[in-house]
Protein backbone atom coordinates (compact mmCIF):
# COMPACT_ATOMS: atom_id res chain seq x y z
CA UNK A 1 34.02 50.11 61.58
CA UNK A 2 34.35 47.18 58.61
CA UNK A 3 35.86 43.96 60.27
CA UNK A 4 37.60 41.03 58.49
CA UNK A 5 34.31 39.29 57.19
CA UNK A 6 32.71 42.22 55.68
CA UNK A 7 36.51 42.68 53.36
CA UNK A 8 36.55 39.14 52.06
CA UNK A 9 33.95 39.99 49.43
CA UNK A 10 36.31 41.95 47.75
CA UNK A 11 38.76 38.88 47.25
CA UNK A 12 36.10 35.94 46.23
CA UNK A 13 34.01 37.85 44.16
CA UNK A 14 33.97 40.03 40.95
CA UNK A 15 31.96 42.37 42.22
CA UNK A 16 35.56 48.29 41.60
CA UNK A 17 52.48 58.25 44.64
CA UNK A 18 57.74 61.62 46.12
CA UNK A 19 57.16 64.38 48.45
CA UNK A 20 57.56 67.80 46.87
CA UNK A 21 58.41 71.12 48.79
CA UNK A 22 55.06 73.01 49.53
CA UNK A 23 56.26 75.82 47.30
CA UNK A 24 56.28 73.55 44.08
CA UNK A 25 52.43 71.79 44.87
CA UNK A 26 50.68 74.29 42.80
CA UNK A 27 47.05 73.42 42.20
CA UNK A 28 45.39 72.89 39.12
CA UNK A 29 41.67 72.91 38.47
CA UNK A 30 39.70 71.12 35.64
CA UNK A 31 38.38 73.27 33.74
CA UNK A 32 34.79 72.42 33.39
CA UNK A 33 31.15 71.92 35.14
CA UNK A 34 32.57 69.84 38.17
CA UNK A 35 35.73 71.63 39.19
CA UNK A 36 37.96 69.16 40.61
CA UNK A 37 40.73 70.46 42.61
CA UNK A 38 44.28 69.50 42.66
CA UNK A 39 47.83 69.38 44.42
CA UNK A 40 50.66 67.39 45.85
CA UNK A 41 50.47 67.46 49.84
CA UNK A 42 54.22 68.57 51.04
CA UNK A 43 53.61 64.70 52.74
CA UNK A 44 53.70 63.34 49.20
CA UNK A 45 49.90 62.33 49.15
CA UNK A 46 48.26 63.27 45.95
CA UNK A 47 44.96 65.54 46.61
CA UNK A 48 41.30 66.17 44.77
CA UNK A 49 38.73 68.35 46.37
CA UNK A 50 35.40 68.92 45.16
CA UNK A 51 34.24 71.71 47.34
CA UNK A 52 30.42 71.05 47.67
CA UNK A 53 28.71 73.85 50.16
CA UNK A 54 24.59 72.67 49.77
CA UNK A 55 24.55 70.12 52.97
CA UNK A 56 26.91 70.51 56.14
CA UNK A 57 28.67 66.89 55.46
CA UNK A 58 32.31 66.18 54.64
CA UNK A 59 33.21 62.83 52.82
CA UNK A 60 36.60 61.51 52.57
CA UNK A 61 38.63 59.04 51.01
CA UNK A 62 42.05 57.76 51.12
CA UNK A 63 43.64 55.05 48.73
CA UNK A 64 46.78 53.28 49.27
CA UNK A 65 48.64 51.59 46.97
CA UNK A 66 48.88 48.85 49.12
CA UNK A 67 46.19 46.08 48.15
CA UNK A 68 46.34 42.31 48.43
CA UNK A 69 48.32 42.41 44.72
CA UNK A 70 51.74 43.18 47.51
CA UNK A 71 50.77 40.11 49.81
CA UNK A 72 54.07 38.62 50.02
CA UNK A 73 54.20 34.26 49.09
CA UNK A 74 52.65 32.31 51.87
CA UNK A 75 50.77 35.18 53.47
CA UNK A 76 48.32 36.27 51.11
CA UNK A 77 45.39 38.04 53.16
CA UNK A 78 48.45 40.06 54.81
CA UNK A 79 46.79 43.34 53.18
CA UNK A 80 43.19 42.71 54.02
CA UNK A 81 44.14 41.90 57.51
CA UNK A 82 46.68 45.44 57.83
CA UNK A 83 44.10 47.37 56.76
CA UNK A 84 41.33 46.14 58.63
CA UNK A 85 43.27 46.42 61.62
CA UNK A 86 43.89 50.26 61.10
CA UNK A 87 41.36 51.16 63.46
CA UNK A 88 41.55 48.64 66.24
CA UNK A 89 43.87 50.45 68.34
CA UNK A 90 46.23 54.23 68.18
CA UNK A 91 49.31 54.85 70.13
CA UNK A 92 49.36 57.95 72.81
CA UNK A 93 50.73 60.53 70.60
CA UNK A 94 51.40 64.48 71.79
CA UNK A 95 49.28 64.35 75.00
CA UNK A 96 46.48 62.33 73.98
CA UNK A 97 46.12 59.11 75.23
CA UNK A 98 46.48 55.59 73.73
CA UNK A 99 42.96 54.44 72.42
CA UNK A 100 41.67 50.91 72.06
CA UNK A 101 39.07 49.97 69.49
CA UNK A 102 35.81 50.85 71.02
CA UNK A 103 37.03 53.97 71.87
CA UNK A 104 37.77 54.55 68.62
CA UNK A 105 34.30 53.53 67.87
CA UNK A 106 33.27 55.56 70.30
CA UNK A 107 34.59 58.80 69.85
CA UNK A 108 33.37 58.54 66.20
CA UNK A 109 29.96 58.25 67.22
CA UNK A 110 30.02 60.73 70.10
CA UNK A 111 30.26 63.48 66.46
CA UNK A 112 27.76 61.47 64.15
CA UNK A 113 30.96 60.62 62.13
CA UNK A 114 31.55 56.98 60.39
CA UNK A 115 34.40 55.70 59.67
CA UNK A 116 35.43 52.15 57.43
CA UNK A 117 38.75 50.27 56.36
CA UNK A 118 39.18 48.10 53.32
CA UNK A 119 41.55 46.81 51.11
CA UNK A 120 41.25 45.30 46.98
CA UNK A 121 43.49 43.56 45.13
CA UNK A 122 44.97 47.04 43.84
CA UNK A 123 44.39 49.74 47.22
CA UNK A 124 43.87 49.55 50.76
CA UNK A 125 40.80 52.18 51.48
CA UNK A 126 40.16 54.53 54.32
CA UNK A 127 36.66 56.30 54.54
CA UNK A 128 35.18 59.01 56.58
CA UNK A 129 32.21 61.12 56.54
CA UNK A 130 31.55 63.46 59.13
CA UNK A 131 29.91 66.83 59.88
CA UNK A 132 31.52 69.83 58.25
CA UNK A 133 30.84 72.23 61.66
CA UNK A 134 34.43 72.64 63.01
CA UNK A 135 34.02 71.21 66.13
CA UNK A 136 32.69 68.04 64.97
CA UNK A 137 34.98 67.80 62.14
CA UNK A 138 38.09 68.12 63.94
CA UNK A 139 37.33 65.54 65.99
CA UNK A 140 36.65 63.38 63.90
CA UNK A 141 39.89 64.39 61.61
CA UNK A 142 41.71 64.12 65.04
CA UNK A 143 40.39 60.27 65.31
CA UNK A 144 41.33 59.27 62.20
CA UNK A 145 44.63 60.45 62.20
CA UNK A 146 45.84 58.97 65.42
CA UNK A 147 44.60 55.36 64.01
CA UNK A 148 45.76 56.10 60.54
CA UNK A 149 49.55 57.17 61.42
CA UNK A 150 49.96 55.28 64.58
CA UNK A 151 48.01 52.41 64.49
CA UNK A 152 49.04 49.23 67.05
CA UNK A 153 47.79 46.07 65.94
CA UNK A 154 46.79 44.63 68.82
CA UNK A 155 47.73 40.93 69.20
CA UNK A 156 44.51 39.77 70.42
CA UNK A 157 42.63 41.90 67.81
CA UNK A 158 44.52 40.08 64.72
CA UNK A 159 44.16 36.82 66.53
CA UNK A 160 40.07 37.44 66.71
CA UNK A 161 40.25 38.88 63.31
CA UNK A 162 42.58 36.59 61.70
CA UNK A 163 40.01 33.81 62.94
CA UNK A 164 36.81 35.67 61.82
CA UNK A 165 38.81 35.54 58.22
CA UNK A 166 39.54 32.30 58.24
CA UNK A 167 36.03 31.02 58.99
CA UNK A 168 34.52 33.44 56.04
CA UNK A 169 37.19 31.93 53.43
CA UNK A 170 36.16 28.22 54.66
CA UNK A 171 32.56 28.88 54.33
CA UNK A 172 32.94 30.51 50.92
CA UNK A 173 35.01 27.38 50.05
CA UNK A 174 31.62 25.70 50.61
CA UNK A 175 29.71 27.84 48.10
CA UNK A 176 29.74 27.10 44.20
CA UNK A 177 30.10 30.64 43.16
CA UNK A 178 33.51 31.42 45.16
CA UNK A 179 34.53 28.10 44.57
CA UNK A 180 34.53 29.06 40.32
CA UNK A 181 35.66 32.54 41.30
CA UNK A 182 38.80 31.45 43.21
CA UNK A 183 39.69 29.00 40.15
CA UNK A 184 39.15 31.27 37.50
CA UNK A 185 41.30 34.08 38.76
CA UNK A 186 43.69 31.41 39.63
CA UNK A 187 43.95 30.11 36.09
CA UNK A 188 43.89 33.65 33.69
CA UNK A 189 46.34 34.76 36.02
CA UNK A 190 49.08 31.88 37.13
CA UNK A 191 51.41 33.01 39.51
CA UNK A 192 50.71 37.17 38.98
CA UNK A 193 49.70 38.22 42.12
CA UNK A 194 46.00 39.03 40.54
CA UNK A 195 45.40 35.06 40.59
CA UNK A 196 46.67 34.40 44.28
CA UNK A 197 43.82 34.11 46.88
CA UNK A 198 43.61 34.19 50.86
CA UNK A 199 43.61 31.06 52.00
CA UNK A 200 42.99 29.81 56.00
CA UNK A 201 46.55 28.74 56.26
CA UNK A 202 47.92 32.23 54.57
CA UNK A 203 46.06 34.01 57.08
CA UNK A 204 46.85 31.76 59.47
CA UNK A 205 50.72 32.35 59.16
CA UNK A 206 50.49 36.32 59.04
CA UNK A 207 51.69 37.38 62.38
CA UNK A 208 51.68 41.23 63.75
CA UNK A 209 55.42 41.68 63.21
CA UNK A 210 53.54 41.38 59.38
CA UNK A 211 51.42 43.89 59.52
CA UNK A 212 53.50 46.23 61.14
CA UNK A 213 56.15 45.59 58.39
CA UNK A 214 53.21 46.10 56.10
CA UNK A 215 52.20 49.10 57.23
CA UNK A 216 55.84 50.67 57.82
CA UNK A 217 56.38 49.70 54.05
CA UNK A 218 53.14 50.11 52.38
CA UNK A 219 51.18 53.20 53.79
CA UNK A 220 52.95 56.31 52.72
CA UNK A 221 51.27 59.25 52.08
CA UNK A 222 53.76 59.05 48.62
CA UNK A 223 51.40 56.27 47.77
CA UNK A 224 48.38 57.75 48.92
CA UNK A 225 45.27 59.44 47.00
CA UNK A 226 43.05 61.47 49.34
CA UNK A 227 39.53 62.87 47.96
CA UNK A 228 37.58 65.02 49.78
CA UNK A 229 34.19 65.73 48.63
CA UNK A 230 31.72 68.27 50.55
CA UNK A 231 31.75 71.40 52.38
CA UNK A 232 34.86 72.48 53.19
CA UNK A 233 37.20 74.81 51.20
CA UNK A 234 40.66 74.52 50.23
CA UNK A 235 42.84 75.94 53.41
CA UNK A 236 41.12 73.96 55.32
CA UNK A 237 41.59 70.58 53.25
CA UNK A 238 45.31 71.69 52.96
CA UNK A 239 45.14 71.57 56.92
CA UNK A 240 42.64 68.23 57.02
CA UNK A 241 45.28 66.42 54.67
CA UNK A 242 48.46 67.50 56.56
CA UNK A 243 46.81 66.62 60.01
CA UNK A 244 46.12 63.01 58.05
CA UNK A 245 49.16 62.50 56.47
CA UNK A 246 52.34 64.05 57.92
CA UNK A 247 53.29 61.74 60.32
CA UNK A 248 53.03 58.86 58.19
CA UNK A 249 55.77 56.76 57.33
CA UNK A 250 58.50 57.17 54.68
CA UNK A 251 57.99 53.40 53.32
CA UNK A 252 59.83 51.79 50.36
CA UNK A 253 59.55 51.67 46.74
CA UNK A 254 58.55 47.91 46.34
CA UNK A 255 59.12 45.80 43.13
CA UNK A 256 57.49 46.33 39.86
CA UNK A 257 54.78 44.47 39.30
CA UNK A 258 54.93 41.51 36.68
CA UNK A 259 53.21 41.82 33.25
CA UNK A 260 50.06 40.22 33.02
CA UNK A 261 50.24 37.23 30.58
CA UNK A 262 48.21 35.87 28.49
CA UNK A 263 47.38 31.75 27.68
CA UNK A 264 48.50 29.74 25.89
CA UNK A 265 44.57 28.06 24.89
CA UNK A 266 41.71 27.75 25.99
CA UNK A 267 40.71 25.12 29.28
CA UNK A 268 37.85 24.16 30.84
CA UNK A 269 37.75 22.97 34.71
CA UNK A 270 35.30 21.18 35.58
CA UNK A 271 34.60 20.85 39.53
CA UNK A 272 32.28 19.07 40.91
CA UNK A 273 30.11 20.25 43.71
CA UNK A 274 26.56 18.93 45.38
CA UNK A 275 24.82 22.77 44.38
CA UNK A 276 21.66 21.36 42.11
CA UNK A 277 22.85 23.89 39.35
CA UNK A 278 26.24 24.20 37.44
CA UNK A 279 28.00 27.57 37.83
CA UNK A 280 29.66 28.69 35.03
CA UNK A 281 32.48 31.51 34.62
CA UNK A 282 34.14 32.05 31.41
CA UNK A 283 36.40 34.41 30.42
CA UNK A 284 40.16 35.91 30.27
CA UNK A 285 42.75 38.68 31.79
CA UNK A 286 41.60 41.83 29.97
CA UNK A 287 41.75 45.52 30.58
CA UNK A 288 43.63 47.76 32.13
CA UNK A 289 41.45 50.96 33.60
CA UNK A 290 43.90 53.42 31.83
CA UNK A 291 43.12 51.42 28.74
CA UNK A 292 41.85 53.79 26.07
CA UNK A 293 39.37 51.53 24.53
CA UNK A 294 37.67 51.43 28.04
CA UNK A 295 34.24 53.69 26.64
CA UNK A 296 34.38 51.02 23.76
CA UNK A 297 34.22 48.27 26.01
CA UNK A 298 31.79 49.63 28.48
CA UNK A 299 29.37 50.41 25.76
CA UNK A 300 29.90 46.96 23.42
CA UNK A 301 29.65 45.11 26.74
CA UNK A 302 26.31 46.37 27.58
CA UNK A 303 25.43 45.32 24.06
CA UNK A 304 27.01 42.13 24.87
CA UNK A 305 26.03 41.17 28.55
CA UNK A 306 25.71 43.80 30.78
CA UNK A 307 22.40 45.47 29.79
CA UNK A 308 20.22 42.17 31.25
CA UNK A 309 17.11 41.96 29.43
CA UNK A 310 18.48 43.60 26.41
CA UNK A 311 21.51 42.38 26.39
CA UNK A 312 22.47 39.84 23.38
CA UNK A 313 23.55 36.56 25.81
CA UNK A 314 19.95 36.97 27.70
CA UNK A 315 18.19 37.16 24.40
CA UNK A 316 19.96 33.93 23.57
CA UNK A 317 20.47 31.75 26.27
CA UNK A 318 17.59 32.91 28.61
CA UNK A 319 14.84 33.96 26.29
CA UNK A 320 15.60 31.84 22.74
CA UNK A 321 16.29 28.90 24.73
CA UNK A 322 15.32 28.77 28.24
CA UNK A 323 18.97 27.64 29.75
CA UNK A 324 19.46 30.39 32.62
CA UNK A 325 17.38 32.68 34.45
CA UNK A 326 20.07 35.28 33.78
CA UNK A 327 23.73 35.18 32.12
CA UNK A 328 26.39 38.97 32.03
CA UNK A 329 29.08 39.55 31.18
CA UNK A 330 31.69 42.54 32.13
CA UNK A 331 34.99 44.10 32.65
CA UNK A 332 36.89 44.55 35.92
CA UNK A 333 39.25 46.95 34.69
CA UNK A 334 42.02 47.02 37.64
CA UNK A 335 45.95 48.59 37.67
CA UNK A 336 47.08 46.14 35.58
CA UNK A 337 44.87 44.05 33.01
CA UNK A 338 41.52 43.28 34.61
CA UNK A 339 39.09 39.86 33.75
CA UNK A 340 36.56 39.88 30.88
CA UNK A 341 34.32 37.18 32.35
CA UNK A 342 30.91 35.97 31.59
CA UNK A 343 28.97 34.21 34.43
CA UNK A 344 25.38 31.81 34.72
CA UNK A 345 24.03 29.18 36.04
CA UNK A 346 22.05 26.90 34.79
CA UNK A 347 20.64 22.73 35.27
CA UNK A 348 23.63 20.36 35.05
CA UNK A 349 22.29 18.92 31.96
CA UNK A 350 22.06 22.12 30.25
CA UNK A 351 25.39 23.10 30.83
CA UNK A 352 26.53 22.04 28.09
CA UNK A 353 24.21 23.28 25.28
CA UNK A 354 24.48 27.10 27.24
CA UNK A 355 27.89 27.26 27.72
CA UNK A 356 27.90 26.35 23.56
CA UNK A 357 25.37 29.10 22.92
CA UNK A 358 27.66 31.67 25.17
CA UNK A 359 30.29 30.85 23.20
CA UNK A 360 28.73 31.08 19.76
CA UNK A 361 27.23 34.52 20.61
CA UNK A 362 30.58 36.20 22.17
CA UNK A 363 32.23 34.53 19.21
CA UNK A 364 29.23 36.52 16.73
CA UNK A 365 29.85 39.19 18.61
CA UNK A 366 33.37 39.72 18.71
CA UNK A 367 33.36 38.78 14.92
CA UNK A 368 30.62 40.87 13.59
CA UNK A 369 30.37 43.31 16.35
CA UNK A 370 26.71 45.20 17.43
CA UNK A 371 24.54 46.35 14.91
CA UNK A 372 23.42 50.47 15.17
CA UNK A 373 20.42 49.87 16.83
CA UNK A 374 22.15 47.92 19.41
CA UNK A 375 24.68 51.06 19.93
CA UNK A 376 21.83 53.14 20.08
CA UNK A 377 20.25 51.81 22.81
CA UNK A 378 23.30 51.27 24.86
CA UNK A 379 24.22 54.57 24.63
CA UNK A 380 21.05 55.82 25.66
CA UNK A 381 20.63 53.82 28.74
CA UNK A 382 24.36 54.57 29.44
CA UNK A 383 23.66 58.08 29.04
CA UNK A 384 20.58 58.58 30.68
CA UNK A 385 21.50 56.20 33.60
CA UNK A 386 24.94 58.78 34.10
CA UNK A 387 23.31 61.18 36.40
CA UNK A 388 22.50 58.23 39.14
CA UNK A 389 26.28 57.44 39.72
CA UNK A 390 26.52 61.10 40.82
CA UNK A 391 23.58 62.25 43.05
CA UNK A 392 25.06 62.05 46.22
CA UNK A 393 28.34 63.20 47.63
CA UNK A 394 29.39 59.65 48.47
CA UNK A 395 28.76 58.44 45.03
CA UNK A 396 30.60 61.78 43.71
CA UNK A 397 33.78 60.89 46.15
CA UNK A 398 34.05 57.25 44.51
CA UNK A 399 34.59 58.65 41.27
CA UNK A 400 36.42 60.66 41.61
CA UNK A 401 38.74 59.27 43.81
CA UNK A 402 38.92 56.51 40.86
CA UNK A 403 40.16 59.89 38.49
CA UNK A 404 42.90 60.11 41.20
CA UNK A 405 43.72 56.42 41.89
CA UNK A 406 43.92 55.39 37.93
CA UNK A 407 45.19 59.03 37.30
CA UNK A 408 42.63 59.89 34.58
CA UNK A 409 42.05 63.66 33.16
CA UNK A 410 40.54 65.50 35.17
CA UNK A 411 37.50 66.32 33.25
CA UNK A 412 36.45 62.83 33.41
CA UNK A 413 33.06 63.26 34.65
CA UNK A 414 32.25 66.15 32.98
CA UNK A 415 33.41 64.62 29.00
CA UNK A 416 32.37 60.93 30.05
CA UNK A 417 28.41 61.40 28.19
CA UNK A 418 30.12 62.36 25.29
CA UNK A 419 32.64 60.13 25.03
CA UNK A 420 30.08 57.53 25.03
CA UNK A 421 27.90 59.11 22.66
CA UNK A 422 31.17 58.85 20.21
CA UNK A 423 31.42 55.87 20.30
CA UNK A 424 30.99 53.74 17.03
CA UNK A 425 30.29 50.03 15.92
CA UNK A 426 33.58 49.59 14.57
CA UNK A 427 35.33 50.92 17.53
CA UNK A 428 33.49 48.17 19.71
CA UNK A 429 34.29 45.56 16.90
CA UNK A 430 37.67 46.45 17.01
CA UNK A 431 37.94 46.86 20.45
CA UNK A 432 36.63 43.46 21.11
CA UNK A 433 38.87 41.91 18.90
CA UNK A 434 42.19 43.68 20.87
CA UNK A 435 40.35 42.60 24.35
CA UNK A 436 38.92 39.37 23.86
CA UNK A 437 40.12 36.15 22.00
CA UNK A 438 37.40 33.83 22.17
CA UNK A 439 39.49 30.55 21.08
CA UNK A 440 41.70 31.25 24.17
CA UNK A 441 39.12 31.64 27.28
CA UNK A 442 38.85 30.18 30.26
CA UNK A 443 36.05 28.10 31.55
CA UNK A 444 35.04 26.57 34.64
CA UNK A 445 31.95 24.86 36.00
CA UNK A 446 31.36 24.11 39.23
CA UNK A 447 28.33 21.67 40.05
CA UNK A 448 26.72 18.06 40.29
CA UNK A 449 28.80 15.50 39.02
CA UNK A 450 31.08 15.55 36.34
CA UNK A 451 28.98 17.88 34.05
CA UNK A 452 31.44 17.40 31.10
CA UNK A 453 33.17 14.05 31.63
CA UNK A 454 36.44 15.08 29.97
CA UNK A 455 37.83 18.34 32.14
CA UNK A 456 39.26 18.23 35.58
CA UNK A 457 40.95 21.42 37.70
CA UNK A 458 44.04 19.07 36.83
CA UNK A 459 43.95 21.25 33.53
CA UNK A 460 44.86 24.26 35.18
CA UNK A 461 48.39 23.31 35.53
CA UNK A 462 48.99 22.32 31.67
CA UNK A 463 47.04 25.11 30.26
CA UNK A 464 47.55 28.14 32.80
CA UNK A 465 50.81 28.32 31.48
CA UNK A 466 51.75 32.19 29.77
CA UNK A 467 53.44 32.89 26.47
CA UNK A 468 54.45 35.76 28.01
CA UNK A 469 52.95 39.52 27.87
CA UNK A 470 49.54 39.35 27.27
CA UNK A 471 48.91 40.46 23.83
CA UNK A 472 46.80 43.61 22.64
């Protein structure tokens, strides 16, 4: 069982639904080498099965759309704290008895089963894996489902919790590299809910009344995405997902989210902190997952950043020049647009020259683009690197609970080696230039002194400000 502390990483550091009558949930199945399942649940919840019959295991996963993006002004770490509650406590419910959270524990471990709660910025997550034997299986199911649909909240459980949480966010306010996470996020994004962060008086002001509102409005199996991955077949998922989901509430519809925007210019914040090295994050709201210049991106940012000793920015910074042990960059691709950030650290008085060589070689970069032999080897290691993101069922249910969560096709996996291979130079280049506007990024250092003289995190409030959707 995750608690509180174990959830915050997901918030301080980068770091990855209408019911239908029965009759009208007709499956559909991808057609190609990993046949993915499909259907509407009469609850509502969207389903994807990957029936996998080799080892005796079941995995499950259940996304809500209910992550910290819906944590209401004042309260943010109101999501985090619902859904880490989930299992602390089920109501007695047709005979069986009311069940506090070590016997919750408990009668998971009495099968071999584990269970964990979680909850991003864009889901809350509930995970299972248990034996496939019936017997073992349906008690496990059983578990789950009393937490999951009638879950209590206990009042000392969110006051230990609550606690727990607001020790881990005042230690992380200690450390350099949450410290330039925090105001980063909070200056791409403004006031979108993608920039707000838990704070110890948010979390201190969420009360139970808050979570149960939460849940009641938040965790319906019409916003739900269950994947099951393992060996079971489809009756009996249709059964596993109806004994999971049916007695969950109705919730709301809540308000649309608002557009990402994008900045006005570029700032710098400069934040002084007694660490002996500068930490440096750069970058700018990005990408959204259903983005179709995402294989672009992924393979012109491992050109870029993401392929470490190979990449372009350690060739520059680390190896040319000696300013970093290591520099990346990436995309967090999310619901709505995603950062683009480049991240290092290096000596206070270096700070300066690296963050100037960063900037020229993104700026190269997004300018000129990679050159063939750069593709080349991106795609290979992308390529050949593919078949370790799939070699266990656990690793399987991730992605393809993403397919379901980010609704892409369903022959994802199967076409995603030669979508990369497709790929070209001019794709990334142009790609780049649609993502990523160099004169308008973000910066922020966080380290000994006043490493730049001129910045403060008083820019934030004159240059944070949005011209409105963020362009493409």
């Amino acid at each position: 069982m995750m608690k509180i502390t174990a959830l915050l990483r997901a918030f301080v550091l980068p770091a990855c639904l209408g019911a239908v009558a029965a009759a009208a949930a007709m499956p559909t199945t991808a057609l190609a080498a990993l046949p993915i399942q499909t259907w509407t649940a009469p609850s509502g919840a969207k389903v994807l099965l990957v029936e996998s019959h080799s080892i005796p295991m079941l995995d499950l996963n259940i996304d809500f759309d209910a992550g910290s993006r819906y944590d209401p002004p004042g309260k943010s770490g109101l999501a985090l704290l619902t859904a880490g509650l989930l299992d602390s406590g089920a109501m007695a419910v047709n005979g069986r008895p009311a069940l506090t959270e070590a016997q919750i524990a408990d009668r998971f471990a009495d099968v071999g089963a584990m269970e964990a709660t979680s909850a991003g910025r864009d889901a809350a997550t509930v995970t299972m894996r248990t034996l496939s034997s019936a017997a073992e299986r349906d008690a496990a199911v059983s578990t789950m489902a009393q937490f999951l649909q009638h879950p209590t909240f206990p009042e000392a459980v969110l006051k230990r919790e609550a606690a727990r949480l607001s020790a881990a966010i005042a230690e992380a306010n200690t450390k350099p590299e949450a410290i330039a996470e925090k105001a980063f996020r909070s200056a791409i994004y403004g006031s979108h809910p993608y920039g707000v962060s838990a704070t110890v008086a948010s979390v201190n002001a969420v009360k139970r009344d808050d979570l149960v509102r939460f849940y009641r409005d938040m965790f319906s199996p019409k916003r739900a995405v269950v994947t099951i991955v393992g060996d079971i077949d489809r009756a009996q998922a249709e059964k596993l997902v109806a004994t999971l989901t049916d007695a969950m509430p109705a919730g709301i519809q809540p308000p649309a989210m608002p557009p990402v925007a994008a900045l006005r210019n570029a700032m710098q914040i400069d934040l002084p902190h007694p660490a002996e090295q500068a930490h440096i994050v750069s970058g700018q709201a990005s990408v959204a997952r259903s983005d179709p210049d995402y294989f672009a991106l992924l393979v012109g940012n491992y050109v870029l950043g993401g392929g470490g000793f190979v990449s372009r920015l350690t060739a520059e910074v680390r190896e040319k020049r000696g300013l970093t042990y290591g520099v990346t960059s990436m995309f967090v691709p999310q619901l709505q647009e995603g950062p683009f950030e480049i991240s290092l650290q290096t000596r206070r008085e270096q700070a300066p020259e690296a963050l100037k060589v960063v900037r020229e070689t993104l700026g190269k970069f997004v300018q000129e683009g990679p050159t063939d032999a750069e593709m080349q080897a991106a795609k290979d290691n992308l390529i050949n690197g593919f078949p370790l993101r799939l070699d266990s069922n656990r690793k399987l249910l991730a992605s393809v609970a993403a397919i379901g969560f980010y609704n892409l096709p369903l022959d994802y996996l199967d076409t995603w080696t030669d979508k990369v291979k497709a790929v070209t130079a001019a794709q990334v280049k142009d790609a780049f230039a649609r993502h990523v506007q160099p004169e308008r990024l973000v910066t922020v250092v966080v380290g000994p002194g006043n490493v730049f003289g001129a910045a403060s995190a008083g820019a934030a409030a004159s240059g944070a400000a949005a011209a409105g959707p963020k362009a493409k």
